[in-house]
N, C-alpha and C. Protein backbone atom coordinates (compact mmCIF):
# COMPACT_ATOMS: atom_id res chain seq x y z
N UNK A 1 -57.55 -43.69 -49.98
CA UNK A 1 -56.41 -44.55 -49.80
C UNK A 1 -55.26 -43.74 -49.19
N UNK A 2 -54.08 -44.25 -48.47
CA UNK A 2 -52.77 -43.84 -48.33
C UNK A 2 -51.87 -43.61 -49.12
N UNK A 3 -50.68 -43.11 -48.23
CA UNK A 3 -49.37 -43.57 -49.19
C UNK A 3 -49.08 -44.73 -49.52
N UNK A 4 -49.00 -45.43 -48.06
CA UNK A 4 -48.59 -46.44 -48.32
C UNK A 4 -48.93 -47.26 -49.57
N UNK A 5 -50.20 -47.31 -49.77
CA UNK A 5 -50.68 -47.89 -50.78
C UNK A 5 -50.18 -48.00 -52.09
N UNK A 6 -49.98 -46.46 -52.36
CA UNK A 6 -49.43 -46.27 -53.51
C UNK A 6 -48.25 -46.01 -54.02
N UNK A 7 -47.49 -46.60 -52.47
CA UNK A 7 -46.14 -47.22 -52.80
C UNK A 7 -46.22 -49.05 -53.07
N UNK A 8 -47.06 -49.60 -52.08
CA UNK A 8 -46.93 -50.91 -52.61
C UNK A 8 -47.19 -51.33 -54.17
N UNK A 9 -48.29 -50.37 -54.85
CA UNK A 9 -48.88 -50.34 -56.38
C UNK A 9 -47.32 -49.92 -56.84
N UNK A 10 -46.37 -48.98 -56.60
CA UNK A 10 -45.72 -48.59 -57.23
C UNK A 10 -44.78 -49.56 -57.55
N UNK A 11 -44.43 -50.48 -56.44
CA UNK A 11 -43.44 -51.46 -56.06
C UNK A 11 -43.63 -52.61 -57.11
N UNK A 12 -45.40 -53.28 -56.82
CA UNK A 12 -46.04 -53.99 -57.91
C UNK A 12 -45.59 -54.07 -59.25
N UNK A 13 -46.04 -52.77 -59.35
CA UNK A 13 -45.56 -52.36 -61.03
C UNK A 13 -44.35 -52.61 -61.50
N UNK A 14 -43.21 -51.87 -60.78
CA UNK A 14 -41.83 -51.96 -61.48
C UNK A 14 -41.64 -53.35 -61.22
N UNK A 15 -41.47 -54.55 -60.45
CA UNK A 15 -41.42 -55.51 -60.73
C UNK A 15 -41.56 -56.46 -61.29
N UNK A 16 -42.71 -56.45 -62.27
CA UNK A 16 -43.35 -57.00 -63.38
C UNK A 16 -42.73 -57.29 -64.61
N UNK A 17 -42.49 -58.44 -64.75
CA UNK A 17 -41.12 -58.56 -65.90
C UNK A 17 -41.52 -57.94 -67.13
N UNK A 18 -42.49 -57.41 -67.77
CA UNK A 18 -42.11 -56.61 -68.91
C UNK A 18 -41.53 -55.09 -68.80
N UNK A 19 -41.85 -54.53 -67.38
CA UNK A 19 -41.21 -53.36 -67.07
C UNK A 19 -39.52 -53.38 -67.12
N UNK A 20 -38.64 -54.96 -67.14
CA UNK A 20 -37.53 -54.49 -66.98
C UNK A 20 -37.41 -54.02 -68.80
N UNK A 21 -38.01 -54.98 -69.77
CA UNK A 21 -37.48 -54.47 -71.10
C UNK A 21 -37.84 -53.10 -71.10
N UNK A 22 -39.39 -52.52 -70.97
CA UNK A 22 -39.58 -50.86 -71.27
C UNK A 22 -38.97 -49.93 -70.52
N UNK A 23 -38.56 -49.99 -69.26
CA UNK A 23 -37.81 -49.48 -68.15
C UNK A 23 -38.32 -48.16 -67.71
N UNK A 24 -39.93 -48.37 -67.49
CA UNK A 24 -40.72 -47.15 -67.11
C UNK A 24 -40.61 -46.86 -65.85
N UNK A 25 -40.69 -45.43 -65.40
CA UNK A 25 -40.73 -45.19 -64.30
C UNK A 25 -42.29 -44.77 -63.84
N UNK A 26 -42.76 -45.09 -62.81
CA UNK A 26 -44.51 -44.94 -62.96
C UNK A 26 -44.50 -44.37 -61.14
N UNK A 27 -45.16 -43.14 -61.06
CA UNK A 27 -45.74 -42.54 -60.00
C UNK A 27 -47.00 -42.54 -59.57
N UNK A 28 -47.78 -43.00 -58.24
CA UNK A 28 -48.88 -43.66 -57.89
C UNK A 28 -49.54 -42.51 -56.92
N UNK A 29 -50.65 -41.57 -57.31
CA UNK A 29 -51.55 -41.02 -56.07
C UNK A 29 -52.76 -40.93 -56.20
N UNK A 30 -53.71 -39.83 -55.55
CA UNK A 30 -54.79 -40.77 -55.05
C UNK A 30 -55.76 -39.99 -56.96
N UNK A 31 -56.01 -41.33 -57.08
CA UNK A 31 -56.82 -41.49 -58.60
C UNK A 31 -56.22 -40.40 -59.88
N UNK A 32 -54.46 -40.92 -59.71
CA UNK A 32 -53.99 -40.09 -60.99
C UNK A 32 -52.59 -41.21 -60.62
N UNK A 33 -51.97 -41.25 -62.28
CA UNK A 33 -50.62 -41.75 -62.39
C UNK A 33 -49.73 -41.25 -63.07
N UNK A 34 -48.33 -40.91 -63.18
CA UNK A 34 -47.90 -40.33 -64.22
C UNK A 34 -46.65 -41.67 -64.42
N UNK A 35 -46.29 -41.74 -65.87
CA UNK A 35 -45.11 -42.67 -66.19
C UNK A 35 -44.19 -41.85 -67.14
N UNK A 36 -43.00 -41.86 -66.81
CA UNK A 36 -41.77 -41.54 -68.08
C UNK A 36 -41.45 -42.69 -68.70
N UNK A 37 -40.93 -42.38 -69.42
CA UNK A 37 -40.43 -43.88 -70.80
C UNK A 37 -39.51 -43.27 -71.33
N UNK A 38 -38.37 -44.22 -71.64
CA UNK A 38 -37.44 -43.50 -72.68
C UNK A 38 -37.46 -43.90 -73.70
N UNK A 39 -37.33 -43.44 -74.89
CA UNK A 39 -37.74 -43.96 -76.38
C UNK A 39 -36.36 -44.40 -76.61
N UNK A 40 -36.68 -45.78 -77.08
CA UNK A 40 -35.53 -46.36 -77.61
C UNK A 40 -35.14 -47.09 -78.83
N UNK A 41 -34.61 -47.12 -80.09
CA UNK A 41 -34.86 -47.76 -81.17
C UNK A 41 -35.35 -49.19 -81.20
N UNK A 42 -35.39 -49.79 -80.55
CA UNK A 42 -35.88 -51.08 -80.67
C UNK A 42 -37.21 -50.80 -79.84
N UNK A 43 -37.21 -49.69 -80.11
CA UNK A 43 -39.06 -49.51 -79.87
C UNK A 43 -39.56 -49.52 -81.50
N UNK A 44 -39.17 -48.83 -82.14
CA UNK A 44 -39.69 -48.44 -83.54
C UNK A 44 -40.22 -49.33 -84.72
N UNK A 45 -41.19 -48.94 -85.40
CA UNK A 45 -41.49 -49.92 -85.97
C UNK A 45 -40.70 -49.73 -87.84
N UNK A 46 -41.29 -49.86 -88.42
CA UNK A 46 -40.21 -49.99 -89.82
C UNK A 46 -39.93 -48.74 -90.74
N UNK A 47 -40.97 -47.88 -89.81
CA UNK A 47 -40.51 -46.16 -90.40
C UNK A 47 -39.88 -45.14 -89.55
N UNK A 48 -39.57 -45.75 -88.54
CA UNK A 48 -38.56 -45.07 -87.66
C UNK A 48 -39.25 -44.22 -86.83
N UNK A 49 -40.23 -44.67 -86.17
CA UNK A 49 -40.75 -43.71 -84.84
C UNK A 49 -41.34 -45.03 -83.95
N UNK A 50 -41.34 -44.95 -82.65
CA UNK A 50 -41.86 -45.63 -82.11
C UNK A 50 -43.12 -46.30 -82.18
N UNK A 51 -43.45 -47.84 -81.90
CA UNK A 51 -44.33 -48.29 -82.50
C UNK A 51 -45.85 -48.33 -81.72
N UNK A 52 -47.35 -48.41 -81.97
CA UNK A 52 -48.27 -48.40 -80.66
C UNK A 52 -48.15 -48.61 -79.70
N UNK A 53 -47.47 -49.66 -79.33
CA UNK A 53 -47.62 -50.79 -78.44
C UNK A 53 -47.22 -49.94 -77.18
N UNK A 54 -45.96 -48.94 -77.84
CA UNK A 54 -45.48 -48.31 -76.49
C UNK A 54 -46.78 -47.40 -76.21
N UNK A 55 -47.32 -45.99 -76.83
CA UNK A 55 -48.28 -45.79 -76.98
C UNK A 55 -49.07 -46.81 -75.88
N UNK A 56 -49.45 -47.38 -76.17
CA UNK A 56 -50.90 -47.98 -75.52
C UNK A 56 -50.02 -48.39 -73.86
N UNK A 57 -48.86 -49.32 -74.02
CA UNK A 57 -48.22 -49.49 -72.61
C UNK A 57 -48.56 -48.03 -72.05
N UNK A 58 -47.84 -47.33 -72.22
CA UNK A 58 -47.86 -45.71 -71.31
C UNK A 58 -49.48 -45.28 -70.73
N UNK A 59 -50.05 -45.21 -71.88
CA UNK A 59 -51.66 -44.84 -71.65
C UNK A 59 -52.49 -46.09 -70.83
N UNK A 60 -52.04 -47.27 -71.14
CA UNK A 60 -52.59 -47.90 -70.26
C UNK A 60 -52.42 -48.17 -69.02
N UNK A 61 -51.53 -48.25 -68.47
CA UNK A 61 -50.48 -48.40 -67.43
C UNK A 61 -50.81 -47.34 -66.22
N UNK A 62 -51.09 -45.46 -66.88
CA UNK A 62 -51.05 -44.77 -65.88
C UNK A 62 -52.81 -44.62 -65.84
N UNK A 63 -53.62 -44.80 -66.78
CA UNK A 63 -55.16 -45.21 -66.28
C UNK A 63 -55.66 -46.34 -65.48
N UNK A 64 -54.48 -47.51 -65.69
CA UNK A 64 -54.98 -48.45 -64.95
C UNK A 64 -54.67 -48.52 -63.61
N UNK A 65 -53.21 -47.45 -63.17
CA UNK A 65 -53.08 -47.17 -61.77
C UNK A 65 -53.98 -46.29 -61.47
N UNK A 66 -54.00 -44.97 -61.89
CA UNK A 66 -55.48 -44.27 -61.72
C UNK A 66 -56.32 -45.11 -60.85
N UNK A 67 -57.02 -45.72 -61.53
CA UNK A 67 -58.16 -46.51 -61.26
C UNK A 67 -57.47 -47.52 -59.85
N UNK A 68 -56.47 -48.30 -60.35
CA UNK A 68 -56.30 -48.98 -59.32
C UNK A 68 -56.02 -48.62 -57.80
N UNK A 69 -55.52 -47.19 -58.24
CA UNK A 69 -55.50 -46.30 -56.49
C UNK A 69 -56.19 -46.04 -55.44
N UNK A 70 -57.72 -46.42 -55.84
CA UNK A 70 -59.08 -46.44 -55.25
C UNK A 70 -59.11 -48.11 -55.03
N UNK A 71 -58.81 -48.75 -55.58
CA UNK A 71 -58.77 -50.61 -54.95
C UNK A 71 -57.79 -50.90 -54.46
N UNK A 72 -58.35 -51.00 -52.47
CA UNK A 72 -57.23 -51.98 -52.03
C UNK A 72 -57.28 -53.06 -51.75
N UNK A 73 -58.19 -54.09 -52.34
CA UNK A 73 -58.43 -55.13 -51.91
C UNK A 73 -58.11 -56.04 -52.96
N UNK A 74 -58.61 -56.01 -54.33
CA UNK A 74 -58.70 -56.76 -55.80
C UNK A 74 -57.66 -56.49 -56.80
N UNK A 75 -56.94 -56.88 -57.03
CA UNK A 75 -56.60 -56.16 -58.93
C UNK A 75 -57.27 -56.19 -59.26
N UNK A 76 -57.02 -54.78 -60.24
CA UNK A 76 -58.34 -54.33 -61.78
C UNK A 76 -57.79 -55.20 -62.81
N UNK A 77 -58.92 -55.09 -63.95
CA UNK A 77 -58.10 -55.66 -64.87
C UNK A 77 -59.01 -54.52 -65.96
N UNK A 78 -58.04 -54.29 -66.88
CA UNK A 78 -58.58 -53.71 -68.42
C UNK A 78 -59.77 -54.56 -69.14
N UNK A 79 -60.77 -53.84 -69.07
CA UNK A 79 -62.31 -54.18 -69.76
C UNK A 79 -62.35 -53.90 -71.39
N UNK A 80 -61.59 -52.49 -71.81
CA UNK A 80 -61.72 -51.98 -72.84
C UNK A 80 -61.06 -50.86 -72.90
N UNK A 81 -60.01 -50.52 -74.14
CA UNK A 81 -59.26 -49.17 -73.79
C UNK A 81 -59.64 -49.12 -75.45
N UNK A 82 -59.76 -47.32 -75.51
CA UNK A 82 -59.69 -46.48 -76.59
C UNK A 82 -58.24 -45.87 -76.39
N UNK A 83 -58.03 -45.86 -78.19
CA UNK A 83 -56.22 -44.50 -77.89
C UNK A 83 -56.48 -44.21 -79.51
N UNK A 84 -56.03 -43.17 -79.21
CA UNK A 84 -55.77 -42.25 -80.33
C UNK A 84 -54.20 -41.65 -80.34
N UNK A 85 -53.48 -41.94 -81.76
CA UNK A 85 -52.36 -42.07 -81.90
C UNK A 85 -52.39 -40.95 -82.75
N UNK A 86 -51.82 -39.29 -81.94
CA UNK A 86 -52.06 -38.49 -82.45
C UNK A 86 -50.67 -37.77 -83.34
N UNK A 87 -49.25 -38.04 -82.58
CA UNK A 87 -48.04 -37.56 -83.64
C UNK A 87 -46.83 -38.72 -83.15
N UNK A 88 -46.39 -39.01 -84.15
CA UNK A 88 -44.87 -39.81 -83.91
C UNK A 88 -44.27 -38.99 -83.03
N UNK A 89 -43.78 -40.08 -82.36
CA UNK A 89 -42.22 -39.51 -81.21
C UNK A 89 -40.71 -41.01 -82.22
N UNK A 90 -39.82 -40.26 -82.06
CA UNK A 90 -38.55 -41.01 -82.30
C UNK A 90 -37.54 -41.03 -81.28
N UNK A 91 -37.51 -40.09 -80.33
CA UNK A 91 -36.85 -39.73 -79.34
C UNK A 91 -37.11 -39.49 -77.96
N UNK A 92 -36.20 -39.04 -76.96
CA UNK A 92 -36.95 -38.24 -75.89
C UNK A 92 -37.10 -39.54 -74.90
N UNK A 93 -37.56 -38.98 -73.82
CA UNK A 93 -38.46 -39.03 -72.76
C UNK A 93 -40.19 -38.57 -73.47
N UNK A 94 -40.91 -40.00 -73.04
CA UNK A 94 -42.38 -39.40 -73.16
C UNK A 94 -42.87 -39.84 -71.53
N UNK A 95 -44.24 -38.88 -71.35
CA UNK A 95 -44.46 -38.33 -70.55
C UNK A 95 -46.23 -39.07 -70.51
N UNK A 96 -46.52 -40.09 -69.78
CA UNK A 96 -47.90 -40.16 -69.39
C UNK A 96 -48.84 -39.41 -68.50
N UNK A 97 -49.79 -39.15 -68.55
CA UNK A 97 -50.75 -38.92 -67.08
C UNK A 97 -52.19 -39.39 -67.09
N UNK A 98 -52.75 -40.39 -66.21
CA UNK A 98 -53.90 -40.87 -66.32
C UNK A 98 -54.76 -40.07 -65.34
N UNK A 99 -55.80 -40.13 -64.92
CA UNK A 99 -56.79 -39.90 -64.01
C UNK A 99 -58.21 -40.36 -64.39
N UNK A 100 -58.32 -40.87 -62.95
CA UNK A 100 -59.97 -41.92 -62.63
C UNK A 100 -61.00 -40.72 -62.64
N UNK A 101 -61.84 -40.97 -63.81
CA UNK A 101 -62.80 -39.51 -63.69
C UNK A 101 -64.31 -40.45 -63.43
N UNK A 102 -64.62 -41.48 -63.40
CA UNK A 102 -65.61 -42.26 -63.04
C UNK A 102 -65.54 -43.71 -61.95
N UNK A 103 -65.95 -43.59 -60.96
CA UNK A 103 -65.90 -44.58 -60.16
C UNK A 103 -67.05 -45.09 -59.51
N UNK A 104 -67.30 -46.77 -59.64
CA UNK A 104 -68.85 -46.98 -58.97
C UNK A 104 -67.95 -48.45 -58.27
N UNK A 105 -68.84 -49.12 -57.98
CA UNK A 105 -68.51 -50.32 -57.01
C UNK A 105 -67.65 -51.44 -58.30
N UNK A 106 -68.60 -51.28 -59.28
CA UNK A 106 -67.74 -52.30 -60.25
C UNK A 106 -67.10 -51.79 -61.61
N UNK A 107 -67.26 -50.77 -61.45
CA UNK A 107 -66.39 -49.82 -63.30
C UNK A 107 -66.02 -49.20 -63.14
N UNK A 108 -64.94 -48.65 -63.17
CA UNK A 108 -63.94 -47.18 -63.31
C UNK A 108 -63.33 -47.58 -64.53
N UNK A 109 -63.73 -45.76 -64.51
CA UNK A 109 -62.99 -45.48 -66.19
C UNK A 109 -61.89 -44.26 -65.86
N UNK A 110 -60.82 -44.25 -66.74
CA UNK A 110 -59.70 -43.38 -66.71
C UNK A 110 -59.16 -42.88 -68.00
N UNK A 111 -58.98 -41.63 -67.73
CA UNK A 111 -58.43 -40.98 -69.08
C UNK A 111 -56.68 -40.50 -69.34
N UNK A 112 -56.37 -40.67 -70.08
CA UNK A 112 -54.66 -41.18 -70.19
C UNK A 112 -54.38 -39.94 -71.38
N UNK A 113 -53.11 -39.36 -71.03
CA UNK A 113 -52.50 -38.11 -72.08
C UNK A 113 -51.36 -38.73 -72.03
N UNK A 114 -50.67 -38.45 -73.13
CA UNK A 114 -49.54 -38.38 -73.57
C UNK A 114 -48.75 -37.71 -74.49
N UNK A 115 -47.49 -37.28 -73.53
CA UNK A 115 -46.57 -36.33 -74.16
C UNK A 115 -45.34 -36.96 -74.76
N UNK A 116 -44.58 -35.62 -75.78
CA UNK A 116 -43.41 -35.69 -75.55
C UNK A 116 -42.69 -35.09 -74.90
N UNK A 117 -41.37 -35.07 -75.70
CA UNK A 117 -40.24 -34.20 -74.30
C UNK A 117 -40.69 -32.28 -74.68
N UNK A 118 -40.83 -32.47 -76.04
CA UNK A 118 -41.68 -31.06 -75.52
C UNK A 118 -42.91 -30.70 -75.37
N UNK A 119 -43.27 -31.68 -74.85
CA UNK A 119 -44.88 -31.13 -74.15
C UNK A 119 -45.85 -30.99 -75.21
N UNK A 120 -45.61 -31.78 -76.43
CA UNK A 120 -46.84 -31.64 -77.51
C UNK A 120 -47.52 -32.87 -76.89
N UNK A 121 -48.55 -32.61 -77.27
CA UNK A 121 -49.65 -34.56 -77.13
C UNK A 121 -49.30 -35.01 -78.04
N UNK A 122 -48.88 -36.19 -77.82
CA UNK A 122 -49.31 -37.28 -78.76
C UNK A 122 -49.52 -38.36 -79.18
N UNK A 123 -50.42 -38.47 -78.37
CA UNK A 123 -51.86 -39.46 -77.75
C UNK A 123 -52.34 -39.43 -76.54
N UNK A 124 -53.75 -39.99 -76.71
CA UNK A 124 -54.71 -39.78 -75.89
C UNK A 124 -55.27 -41.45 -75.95
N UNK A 125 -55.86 -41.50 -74.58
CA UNK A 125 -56.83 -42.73 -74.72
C UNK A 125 -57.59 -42.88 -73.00
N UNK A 126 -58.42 -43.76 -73.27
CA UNK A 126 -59.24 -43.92 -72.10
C UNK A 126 -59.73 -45.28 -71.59
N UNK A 127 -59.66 -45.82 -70.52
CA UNK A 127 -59.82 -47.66 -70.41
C UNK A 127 -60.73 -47.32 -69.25
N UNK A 128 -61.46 -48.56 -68.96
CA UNK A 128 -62.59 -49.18 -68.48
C UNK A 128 -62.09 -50.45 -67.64
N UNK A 129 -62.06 -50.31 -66.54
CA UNK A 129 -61.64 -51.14 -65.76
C UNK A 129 -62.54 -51.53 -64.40
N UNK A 130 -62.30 -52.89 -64.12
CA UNK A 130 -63.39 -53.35 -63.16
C UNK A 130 -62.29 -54.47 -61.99
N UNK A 131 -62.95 -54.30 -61.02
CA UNK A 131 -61.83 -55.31 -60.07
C UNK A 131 -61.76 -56.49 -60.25
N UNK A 132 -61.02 -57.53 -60.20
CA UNK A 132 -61.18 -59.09 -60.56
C UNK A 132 -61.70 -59.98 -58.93
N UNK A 133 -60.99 -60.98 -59.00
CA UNK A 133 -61.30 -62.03 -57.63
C UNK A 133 -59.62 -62.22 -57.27
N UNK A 134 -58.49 -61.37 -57.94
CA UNK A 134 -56.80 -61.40 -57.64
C UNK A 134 -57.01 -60.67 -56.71
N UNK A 135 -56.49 -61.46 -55.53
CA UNK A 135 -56.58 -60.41 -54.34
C UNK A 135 -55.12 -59.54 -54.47
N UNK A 136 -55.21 -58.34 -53.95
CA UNK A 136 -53.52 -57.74 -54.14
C UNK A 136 -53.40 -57.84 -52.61
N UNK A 137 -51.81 -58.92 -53.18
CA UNK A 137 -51.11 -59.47 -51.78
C UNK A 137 -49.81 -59.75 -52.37
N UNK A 138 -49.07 -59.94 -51.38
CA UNK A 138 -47.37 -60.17 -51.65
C UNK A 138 -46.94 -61.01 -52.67
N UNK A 139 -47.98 -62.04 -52.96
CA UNK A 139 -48.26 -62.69 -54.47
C UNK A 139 -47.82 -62.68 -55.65
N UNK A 140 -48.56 -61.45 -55.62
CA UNK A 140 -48.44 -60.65 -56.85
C UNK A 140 -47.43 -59.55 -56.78
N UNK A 141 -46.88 -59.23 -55.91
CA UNK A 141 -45.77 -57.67 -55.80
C UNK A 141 -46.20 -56.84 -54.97
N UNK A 142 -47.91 -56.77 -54.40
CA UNK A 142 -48.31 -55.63 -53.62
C UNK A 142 -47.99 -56.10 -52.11
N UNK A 143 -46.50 -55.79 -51.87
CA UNK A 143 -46.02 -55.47 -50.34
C UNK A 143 -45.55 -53.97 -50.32
């Protein structure tokens, strides 16, 4: 694939109305993604660290561009994601990075890290993704 490409994916993405509440920033190249997030209390759940959901947004998000960087024709869609929720964050900037380590005509799989602001992990996960019949077109955000 191009740049171009993975500026239109980039464009896609931030447009997507749940990105204005999380306010991720997400970087697109060829079969890797990285996203920042800023942790914010109304992320947290009732013991005061941020809750999965962000977790899984981050990890899913930069595996599913991963993967999607190799399709320019279809959106992917998530088949199945594993995560492992390895230490609370309360603060900070956290830090995603996915990469497509399997690719065939109909399955790619991608593996997703996540940091904090100091560079500990904490979490990991991996999704399974396959292209749909959504063509990516101005439609959807991919101009």
């Amino acid at each position: 694939m191009d740049a171009e490409h993975y500026r239109k994916l980039e464009r896609m993405y931030h447009q997507a109305p749940i990105n204005a509440y999380f306010q991720p920033k997400l970087h697109v190249s060829d079969r890797q993604a990285t996203l920042t997030l800023t942790v914010r209390p109304e992320f947290f759940h009732a013991a005061g660290a941020a809750h999965g959901v962000v977790y899984f947004k981050a990890l899913d998000d930069v595996t599913f561009f991963a993967a999607q960087s190799v399709e320019d024709r279809f959106f992917v869609v998530t088949v199945s994601f594993t995560i492992y929720f390895l230490r609370p964050v309360s603060s900070g900037v956290i830090r995603a990075v996915g990469r497509l380590v399997h690719e065939s005509p109909r399955l790619l799989v991608a593996e997703g890290t996540l940091f904090d602001e100091r560079e500990r992990l904490i979490g990991h996960g991996s999704g399974t993704f396959m292209p749909s019949k959504v063509p990516l077109s101005p439609e959807i955000g991919y101009r």
